[in-house]
Protein backbone atom coordinates (compact mmCIF):
# COMPACT_ATOMS: atom_id res chain seq x y z
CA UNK A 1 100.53 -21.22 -29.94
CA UNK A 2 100.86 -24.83 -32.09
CA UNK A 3 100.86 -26.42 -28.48
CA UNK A 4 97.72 -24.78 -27.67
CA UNK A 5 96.09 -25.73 -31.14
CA UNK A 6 97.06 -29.16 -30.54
CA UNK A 7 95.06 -29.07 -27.22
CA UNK A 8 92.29 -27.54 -28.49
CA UNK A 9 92.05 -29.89 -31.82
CA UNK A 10 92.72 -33.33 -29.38
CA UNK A 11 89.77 -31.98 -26.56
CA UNK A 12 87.67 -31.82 -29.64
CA UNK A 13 87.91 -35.30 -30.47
CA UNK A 14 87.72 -36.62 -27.52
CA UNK A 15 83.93 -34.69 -26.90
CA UNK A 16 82.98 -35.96 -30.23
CA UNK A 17 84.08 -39.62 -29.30
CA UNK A 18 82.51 -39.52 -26.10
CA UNK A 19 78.81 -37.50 -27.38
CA UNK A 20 78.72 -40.01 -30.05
CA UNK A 21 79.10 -43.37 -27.46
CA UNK A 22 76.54 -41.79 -25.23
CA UNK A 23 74.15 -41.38 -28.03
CA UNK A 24 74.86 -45.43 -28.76
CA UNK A 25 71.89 -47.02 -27.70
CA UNK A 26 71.40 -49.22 -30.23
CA UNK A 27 68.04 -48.02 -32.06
CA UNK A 28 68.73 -46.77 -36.26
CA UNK A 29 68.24 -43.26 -36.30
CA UNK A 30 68.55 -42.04 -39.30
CA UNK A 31 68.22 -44.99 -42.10
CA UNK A 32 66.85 -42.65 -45.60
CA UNK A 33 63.55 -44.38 -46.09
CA UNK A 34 62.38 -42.86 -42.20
CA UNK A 35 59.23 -40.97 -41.95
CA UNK A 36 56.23 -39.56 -39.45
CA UNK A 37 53.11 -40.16 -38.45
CA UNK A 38 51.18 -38.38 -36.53
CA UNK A 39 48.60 -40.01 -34.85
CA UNK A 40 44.91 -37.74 -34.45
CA UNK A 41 43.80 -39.21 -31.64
CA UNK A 42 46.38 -38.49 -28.93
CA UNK A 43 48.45 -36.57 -30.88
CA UNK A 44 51.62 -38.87 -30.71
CA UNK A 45 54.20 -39.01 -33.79
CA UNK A 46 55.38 -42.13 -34.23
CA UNK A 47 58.39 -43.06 -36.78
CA UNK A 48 57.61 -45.13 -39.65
CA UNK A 49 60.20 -46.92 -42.22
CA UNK A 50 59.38 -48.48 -45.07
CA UNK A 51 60.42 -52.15 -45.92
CA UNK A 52 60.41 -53.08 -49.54
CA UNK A 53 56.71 -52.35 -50.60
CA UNK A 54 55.52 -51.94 -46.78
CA UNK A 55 55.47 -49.44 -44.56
CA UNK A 56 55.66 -50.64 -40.88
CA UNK A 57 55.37 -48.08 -37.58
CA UNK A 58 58.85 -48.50 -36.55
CA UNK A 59 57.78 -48.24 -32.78
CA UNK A 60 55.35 -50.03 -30.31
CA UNK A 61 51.94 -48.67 -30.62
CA UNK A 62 51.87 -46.47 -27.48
CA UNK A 63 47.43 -45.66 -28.08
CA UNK A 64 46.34 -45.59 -24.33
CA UNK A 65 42.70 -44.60 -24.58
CA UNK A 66 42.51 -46.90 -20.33
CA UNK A 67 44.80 -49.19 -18.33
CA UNK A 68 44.61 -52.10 -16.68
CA UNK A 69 46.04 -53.24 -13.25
CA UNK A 70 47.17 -56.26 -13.73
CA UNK A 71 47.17 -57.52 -9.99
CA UNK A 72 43.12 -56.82 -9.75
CA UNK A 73 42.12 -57.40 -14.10
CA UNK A 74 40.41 -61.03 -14.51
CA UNK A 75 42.82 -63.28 -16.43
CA UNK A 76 40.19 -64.37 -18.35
CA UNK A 77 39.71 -60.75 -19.30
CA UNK A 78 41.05 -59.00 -22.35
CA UNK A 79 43.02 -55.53 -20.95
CA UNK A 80 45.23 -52.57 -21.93
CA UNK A 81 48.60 -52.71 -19.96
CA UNK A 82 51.71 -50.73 -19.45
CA UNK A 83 55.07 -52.78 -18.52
CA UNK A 84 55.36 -52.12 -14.99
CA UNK A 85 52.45 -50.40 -14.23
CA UNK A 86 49.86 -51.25 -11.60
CA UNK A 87 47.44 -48.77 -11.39
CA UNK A 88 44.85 -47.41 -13.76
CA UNK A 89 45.60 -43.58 -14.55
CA UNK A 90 46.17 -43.39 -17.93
CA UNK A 91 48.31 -40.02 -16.99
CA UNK A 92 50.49 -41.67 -14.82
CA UNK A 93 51.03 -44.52 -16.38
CA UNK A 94 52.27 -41.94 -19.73
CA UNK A 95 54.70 -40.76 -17.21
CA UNK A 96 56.45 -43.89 -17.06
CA UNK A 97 59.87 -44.82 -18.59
CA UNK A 98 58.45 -48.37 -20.40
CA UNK A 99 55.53 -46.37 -22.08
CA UNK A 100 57.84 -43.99 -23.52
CA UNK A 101 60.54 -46.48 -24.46
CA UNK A 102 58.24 -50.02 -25.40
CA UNK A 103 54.63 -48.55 -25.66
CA UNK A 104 51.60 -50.31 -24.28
CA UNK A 105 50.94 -54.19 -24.48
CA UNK A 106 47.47 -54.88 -25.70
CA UNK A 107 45.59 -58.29 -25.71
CA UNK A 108 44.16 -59.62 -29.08
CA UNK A 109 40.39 -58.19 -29.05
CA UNK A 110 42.19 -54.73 -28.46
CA UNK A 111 45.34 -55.21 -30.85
CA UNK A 112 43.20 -56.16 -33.71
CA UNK A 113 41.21 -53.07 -33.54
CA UNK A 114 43.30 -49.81 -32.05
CA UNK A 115 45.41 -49.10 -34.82
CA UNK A 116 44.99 -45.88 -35.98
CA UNK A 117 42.73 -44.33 -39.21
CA UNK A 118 45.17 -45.68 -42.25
CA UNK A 119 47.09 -48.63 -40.24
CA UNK A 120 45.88 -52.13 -39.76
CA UNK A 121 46.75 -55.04 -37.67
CA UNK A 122 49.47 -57.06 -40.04
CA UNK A 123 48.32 -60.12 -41.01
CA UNK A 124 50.32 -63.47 -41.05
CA UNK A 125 50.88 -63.09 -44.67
CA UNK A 126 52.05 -59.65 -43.91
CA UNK A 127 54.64 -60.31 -41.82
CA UNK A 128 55.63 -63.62 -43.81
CA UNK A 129 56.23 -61.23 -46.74
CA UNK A 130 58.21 -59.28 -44.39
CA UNK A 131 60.32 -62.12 -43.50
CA UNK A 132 60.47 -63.30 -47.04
CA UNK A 133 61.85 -59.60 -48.28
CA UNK A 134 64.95 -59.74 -45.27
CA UNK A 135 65.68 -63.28 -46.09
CA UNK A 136 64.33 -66.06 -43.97
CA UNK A 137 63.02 -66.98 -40.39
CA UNK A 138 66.31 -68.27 -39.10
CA UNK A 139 68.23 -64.78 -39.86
CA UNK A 140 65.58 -61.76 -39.80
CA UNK A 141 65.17 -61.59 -36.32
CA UNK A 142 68.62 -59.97 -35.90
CA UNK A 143 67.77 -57.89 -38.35
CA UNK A 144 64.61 -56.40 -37.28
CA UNK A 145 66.00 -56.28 -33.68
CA UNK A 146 67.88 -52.59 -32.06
CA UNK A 147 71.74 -53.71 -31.81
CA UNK A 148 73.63 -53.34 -28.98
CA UNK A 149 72.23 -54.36 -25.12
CA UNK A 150 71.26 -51.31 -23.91
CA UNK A 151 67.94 -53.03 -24.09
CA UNK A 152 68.16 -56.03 -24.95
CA UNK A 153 70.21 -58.52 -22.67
CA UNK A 154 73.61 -60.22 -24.16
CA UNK A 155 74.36 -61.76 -26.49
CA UNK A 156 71.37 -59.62 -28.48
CA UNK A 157 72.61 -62.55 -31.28
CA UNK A 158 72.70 -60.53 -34.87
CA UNK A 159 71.08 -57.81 -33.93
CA UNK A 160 71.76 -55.32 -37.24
CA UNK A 161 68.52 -53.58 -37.37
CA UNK A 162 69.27 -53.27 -40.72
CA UNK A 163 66.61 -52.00 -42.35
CA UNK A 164 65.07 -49.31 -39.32
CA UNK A 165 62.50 -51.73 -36.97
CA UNK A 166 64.15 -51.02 -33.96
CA UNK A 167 62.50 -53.87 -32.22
CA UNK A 168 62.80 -53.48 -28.54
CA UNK A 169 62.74 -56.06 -25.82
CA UNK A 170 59.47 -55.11 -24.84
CA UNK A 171 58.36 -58.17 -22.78
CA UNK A 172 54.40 -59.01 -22.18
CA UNK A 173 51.52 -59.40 -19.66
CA UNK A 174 50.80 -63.01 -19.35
CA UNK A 175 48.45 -65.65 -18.06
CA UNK A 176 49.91 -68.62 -16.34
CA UNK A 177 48.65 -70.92 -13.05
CA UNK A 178 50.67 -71.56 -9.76
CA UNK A 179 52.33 -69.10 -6.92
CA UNK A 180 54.58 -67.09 -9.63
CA UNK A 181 51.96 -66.73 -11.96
CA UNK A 182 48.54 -65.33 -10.02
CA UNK A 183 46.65 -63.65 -12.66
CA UNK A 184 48.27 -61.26 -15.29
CA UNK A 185 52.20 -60.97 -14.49
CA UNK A 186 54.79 -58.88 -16.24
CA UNK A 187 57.57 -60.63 -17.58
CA UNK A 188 60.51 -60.80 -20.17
CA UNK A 189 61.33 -56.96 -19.85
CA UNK A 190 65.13 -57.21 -21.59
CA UNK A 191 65.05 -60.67 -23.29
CA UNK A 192 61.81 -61.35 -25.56
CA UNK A 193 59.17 -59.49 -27.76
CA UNK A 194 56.00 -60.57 -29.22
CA UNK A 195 53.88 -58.85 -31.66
CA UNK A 196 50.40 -59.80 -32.53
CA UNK A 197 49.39 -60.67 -35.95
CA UNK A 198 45.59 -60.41 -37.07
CA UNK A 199 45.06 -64.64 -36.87
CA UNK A 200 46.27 -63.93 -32.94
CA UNK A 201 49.63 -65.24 -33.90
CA UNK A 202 52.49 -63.85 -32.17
CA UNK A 203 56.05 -63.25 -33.67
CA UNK A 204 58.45 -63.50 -31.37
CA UNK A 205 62.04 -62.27 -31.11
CA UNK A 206 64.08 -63.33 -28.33
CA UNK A 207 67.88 -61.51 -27.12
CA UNK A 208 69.87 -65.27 -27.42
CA UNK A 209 68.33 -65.62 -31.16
CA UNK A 210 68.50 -64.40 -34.95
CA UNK A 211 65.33 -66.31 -35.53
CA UNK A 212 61.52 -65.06 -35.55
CA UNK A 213 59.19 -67.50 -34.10
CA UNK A 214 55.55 -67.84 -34.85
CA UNK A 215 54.10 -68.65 -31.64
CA UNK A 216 50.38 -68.93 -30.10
CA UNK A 217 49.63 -66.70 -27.85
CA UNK A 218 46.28 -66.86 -25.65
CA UNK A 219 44.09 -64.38 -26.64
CA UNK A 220 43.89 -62.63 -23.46
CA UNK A 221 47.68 -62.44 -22.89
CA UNK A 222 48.58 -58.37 -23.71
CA UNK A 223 51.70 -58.13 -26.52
CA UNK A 224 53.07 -55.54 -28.23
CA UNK A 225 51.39 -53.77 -31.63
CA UNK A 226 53.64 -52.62 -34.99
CA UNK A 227 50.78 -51.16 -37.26
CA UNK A 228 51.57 -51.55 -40.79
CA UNK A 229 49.54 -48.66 -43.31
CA UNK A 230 46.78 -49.16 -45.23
């Protein structure tokens, strides 16, 4: 009988080791200061966290009202993408394993203005306040970024998500000249993301970095969203 307790008591641990490394996959899932939102136009709830005296979506804005194929949009051309995707069914490209994991990537005319009823675009300031509340550029990239590499590539340098971002490696849809660049192209799926700031900005984390980089983006090239609330 104490044998068979043993057993029982060891095959127990084992499952709970085992459930709790598959559920590993790097994203905070329960820090206290998580919340909802429910957005009224599609319906989607998306998690929110709040950061000091802001409250930041803490996912991609996923708001897919069309899509873009990026192998027949005009560079020149602002559009509505999906990592991935070429085609233009807004259904199918929901289906899709990036749009449920990274969300859509927008260009600037369509960032600055598809945030939902009580969320905004952050401004530079905004996310300069941000940075100023986790410390400084050169460290609060790691700590806005999802630890571990199931997304991100190694080293994912300092990645702590400390304080609930979850900032995925959500690459972009980008405008460049030559044979490997024709048009919009998807790239950087695993090692970069770059969110759009209201002054067309991007801030940038990268999977070999703690820093966040201010970068310039062309207005046409499609980035990620984080709405912050009114």
């Amino acid at each position: 009988m104490y044998l068979f307790k043993k057993t029982n008591v060891i095959i127990f641990l084992i499952s709970v080791i085992v459930f709790s490394c598959s559920k590993d996959d790097g994203i905070n899932d329960n820090p206290e200061n998580y919340d909802t939102f429910v957005d009224s136009r599609d319906g989607k709830t998306y998690k929110t966290v709040t950061i000091g005296d802001q409250v930041w979506m803490a996912e991609n804005l996923a708001y897919l009202p069309s899509v873009n194929n990026p192998n027949e949009h005009p560079t020149s051309e602002p559009g509505i993408f999906v990592y991935g995707y070429y085609g233009t069914d807004v259904n199918e490209a929901k289906k899709t394993t990036n749009y449920s994991k990274h969300g859509v990537l927008y260009s600037y005319s369509y960032a600055k203005k598809l945030c939902p009823s009580g969320w905004h675009l952050p401004s530079n300031e905004e996310w300069d306040k941000l940075i100023s509340f986790l410390g400084s550029e050169d460290t609060s990239g790691g700590k806005l970024k999802a630890k571990g590499t199931e997304y991100w590539l190694s080293p994912n340098t300092d990645a702590s998500d400390e304080v609930g971002f979850s900032a995925l490696p959500s690459g972009r849809c980008s405008v460049g000249d030559g044979v490997d660049y024709d048009g919009y192209r998807f790239a950087s799926l695993g090692e970069f993301v770059s969110f759009y700031s209201t002054s067309v900005h991007g801030h940038d984390l990268y999977f070999d970095e703690a820093i966040i980089r201010r970068t310039n983006p062309l207005g046409h090239d499609a980035l990620s969203v984080r709405c912050i609330k009114d």
